[in-house]
Protein backbone atom coordinates (compact mmCIF):
# COMPACT_ATOMS: atom_id res chain seq x y z
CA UNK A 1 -8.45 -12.27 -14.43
CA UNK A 2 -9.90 -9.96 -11.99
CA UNK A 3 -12.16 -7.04 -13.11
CA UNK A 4 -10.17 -3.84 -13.59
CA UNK A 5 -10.68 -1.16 -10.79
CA UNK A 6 -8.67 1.71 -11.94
CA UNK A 7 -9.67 5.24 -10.42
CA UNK A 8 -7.56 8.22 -11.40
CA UNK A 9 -5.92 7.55 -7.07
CA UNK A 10 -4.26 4.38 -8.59
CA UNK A 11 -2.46 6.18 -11.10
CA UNK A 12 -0.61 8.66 -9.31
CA UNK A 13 3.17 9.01 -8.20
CA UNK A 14 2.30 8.81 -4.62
CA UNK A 15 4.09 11.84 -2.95
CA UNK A 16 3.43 10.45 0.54
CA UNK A 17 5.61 7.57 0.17
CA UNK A 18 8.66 9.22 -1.06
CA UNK A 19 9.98 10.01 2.49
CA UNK A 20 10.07 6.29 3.51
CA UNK A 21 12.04 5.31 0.19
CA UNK A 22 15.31 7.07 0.48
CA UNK A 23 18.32 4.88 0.07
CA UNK A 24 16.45 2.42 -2.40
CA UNK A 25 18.67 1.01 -4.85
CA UNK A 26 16.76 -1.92 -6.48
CA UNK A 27 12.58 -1.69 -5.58
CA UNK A 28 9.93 -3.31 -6.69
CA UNK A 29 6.70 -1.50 -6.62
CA UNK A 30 3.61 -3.68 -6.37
CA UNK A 31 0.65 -3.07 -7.88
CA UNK A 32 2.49 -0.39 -9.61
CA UNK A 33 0.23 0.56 -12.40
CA UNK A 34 1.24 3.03 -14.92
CA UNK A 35 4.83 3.58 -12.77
CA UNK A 36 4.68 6.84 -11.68
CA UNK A 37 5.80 6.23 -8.50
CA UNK A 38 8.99 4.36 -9.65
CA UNK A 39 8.86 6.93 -12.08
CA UNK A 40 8.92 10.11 -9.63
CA UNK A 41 11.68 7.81 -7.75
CA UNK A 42 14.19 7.42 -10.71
CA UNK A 43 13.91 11.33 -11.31
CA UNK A 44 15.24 11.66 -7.93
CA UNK A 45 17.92 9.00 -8.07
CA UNK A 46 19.25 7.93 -11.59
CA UNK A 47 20.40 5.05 -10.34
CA UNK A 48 17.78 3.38 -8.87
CA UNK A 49 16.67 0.21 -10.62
CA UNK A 50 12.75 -0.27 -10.38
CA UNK A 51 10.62 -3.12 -11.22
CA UNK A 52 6.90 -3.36 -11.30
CA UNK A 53 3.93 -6.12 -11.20
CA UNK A 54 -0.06 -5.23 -11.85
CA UNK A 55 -2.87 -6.99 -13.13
CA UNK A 56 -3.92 -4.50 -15.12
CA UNK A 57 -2.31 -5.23 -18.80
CA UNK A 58 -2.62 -1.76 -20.43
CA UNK A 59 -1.46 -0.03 -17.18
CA UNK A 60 1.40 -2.44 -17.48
CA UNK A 61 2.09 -1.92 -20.81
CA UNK A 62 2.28 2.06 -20.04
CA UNK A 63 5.07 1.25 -17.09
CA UNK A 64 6.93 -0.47 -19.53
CA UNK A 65 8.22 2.10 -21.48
CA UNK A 66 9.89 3.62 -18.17
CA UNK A 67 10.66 0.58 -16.20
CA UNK A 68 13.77 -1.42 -15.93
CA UNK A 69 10.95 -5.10 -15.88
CA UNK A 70 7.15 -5.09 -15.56
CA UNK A 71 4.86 -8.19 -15.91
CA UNK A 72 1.14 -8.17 -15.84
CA UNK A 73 0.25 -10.91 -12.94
CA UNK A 74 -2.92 -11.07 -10.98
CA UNK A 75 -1.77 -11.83 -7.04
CA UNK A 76 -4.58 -13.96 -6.25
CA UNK A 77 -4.65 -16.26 -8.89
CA UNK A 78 -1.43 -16.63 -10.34
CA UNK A 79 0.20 -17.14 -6.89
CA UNK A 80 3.14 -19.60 -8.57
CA UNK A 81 4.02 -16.09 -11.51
CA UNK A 82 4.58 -14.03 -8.15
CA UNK A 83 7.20 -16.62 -7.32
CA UNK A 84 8.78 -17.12 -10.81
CA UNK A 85 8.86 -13.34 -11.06
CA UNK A 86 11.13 -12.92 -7.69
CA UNK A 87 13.12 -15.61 -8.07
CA UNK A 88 13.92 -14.47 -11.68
CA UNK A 89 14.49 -11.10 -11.21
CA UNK A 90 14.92 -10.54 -7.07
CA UNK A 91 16.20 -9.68 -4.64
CA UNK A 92 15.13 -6.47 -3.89
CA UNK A 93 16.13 -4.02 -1.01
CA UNK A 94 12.85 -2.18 -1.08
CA UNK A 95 9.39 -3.22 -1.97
CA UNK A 96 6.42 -0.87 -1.80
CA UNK A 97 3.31 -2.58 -1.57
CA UNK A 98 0.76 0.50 -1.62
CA UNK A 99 -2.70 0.37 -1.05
CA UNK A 100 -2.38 -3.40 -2.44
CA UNK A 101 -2.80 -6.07 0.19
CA UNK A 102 -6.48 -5.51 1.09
CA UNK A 103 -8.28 -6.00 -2.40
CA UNK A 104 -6.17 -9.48 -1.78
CA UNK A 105 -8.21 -12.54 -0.38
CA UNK A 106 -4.93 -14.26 0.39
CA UNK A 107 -2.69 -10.86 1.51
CA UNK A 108 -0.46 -12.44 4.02
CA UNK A 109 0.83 -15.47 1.47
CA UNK A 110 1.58 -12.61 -0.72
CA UNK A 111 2.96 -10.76 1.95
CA UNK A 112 5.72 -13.73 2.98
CA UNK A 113 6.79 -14.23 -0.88
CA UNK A 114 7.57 -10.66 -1.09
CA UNK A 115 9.44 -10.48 2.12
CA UNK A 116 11.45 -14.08 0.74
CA UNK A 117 12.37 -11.54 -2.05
CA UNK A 118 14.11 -8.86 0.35
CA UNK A 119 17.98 -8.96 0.91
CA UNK A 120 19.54 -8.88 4.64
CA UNK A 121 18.74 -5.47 5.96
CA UNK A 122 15.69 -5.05 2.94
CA UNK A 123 12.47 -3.34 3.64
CA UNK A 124 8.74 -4.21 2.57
CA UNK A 125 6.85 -0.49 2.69
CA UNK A 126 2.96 -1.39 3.00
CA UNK A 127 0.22 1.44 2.88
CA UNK A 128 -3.28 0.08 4.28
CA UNK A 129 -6.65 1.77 5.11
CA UNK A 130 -7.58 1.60 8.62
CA UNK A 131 -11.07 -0.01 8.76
CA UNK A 132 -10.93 0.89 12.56
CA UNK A 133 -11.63 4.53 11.62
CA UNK A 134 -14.63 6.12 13.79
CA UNK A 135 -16.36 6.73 10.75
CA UNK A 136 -17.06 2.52 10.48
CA UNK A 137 -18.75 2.98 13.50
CA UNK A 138 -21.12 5.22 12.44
CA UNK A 139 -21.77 3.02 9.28
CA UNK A 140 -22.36 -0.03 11.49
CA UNK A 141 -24.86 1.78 13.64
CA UNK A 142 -26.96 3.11 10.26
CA UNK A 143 -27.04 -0.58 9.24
CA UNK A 144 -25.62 0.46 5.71
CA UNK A 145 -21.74 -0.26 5.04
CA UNK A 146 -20.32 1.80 1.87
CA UNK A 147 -19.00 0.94 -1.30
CA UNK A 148 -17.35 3.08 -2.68
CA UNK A 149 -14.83 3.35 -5.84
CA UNK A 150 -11.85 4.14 -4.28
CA UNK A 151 -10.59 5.41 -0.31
CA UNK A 152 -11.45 3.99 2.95
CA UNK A 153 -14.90 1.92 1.78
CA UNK A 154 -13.45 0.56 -1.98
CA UNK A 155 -15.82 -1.87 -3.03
CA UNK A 156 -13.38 -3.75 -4.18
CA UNK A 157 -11.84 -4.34 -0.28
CA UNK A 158 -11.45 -7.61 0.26
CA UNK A 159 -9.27 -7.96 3.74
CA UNK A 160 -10.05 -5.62 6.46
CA UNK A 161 -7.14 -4.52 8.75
CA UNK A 162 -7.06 -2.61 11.85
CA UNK A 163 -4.57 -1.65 14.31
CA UNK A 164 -4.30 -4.73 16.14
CA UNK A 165 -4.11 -6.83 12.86
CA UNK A 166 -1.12 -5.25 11.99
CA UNK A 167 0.83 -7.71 13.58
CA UNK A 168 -0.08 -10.75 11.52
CA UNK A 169 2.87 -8.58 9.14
CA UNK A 170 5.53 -9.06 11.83
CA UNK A 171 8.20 -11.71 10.09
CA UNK A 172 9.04 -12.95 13.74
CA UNK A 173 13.21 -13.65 14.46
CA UNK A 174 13.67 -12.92 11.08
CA UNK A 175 13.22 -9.04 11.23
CA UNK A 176 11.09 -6.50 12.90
CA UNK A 177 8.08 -4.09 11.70
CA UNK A 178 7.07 -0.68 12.81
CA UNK A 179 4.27 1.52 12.06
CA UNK A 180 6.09 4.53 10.34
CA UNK A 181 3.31 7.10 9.54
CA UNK A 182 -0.20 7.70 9.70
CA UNK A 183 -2.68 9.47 7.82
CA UNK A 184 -5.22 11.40 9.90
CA UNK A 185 -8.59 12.20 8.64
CA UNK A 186 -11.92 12.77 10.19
CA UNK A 187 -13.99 11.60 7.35
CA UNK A 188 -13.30 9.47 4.32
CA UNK A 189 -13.65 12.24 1.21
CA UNK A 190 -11.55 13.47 -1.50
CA UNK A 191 -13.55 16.31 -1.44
CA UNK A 192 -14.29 17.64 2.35
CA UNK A 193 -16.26 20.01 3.11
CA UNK A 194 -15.18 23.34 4.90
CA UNK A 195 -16.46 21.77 7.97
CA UNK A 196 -14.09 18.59 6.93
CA UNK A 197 -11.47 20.89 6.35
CA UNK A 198 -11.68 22.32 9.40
CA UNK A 199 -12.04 19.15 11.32
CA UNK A 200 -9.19 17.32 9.52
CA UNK A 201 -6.87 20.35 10.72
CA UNK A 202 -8.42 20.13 14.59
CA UNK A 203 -8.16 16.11 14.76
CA UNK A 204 -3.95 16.55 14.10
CA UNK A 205 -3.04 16.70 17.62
CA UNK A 206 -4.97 13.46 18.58
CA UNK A 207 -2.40 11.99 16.20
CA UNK A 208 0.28 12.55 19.70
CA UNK A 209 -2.42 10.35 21.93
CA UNK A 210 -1.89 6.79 21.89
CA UNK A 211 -5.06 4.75 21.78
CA UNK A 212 -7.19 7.70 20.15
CA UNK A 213 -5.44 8.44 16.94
CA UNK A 214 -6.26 4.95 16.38
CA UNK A 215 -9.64 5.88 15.61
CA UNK A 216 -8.74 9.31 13.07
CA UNK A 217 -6.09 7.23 11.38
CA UNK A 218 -6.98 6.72 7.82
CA UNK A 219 -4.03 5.02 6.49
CA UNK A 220 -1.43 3.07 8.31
CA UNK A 221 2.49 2.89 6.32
CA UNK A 222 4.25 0.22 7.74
CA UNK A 223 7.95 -0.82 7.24
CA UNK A 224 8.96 -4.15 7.50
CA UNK A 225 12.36 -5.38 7.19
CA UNK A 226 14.45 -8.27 6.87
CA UNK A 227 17.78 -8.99 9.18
């Protein structure tokens, strides 16, 4: 089993996803943890049915109590559980894999099972940091790359993705994937400084300019979707 990273950002009911899960009536949410995003999701529809997987066993063991099915499975190396689970307890007409994929050496395997898993019109909602933030650039010219416990430089990273990656997602004739939302910051910090503050409120409008937002985008949401 892998070590357990689990900063206080993994825990929490994820307010910027909500928009893209409206109309969910069976989801799965990947890497769920404690489930308070299926959680916050249920309060808003009773009847939606949520499921969970993590690898971490006491997180899991928290979601339990709340969750309609939750299993403790580590992606990487219990590849053949990922496909049990689905097939046992699928299909699904959302998935939310948050913040997941790139602490995965193998994310586009898990990526395909997952989308197996969605019914005809389904949708797989993936949140990833954008490595191809200007900040890396600046890293790359110090010489010293960041590790970090949780945001842009997790130490715990093991896939990099940047905009033009995003593509290896796209399930071909069998559905379609768009880039939904983006996250704009100018620096990667929970905390910013005034200066950050500032900066993360002038670097909005480069958001409209194709090409340069690229480059302030912190997180990418993606939606892809089944036929």
């Amino acid at each position: 089993m892998s070590p357990v990273n689990d900063p206080e950002s993994y825990q929490s009911s994820r307010p910027d996803l909500h928009p893209y899960l409206y109309g969910a009536r069976k989801l799965l949410d990947v890497g769920c943890n404690r489930g308070e995003l299926c959680k916050a999701l249920m309060e808003r529809d009773s009847n939606l049915v949520c499921h969970g997987i993590d690898y971490n066993p006491e997180a899991v063991g928290i979601a339990q109590q709340a969750l309609a099915c939750v299993e403790s499975i580590d992606l990487m190396r219990e590849f053949d559980r990922i496909e049990q689970f689905l097939a046992a307890n699928g299909p699904y007409d959302h998935i939310v894999a948050a913040d997941v994929l790139e602490h995965l050496s193998n994310p586009l395997e898990v990526h395909r099972a997952l989308f197996s898993a969605l019914t005809p019109g389904g949708k797989i909602l993936i949140s990833l940091p954008n490595t191809g933030h200007w900040e890396s650039l600046w890293h790359l010219l110090a010489q010293r790359w960041p590790r970090h416990n949780r945001g842009l430089y997790d130490r715990t990273h093991l896939t990099v993705f940047l905009r033009r990656n995003l593509s290896e997602f796209h399930p071909g004739s069998a559905g379609g994937m768009r880039i939904a939302g983006r996250k704009l910051k100018f620096l990667d910090t929970n905390t910013p400084s005034v200066f950050g503050k500032i900066m993360n409120r002038l670097i909005l409008p480069l958001g409209l300019i194709p090409g340069l937002r690229n480059y302030f985008t912190f997180q990418f949401y993606i939606e892809v979707w089944k036929k």
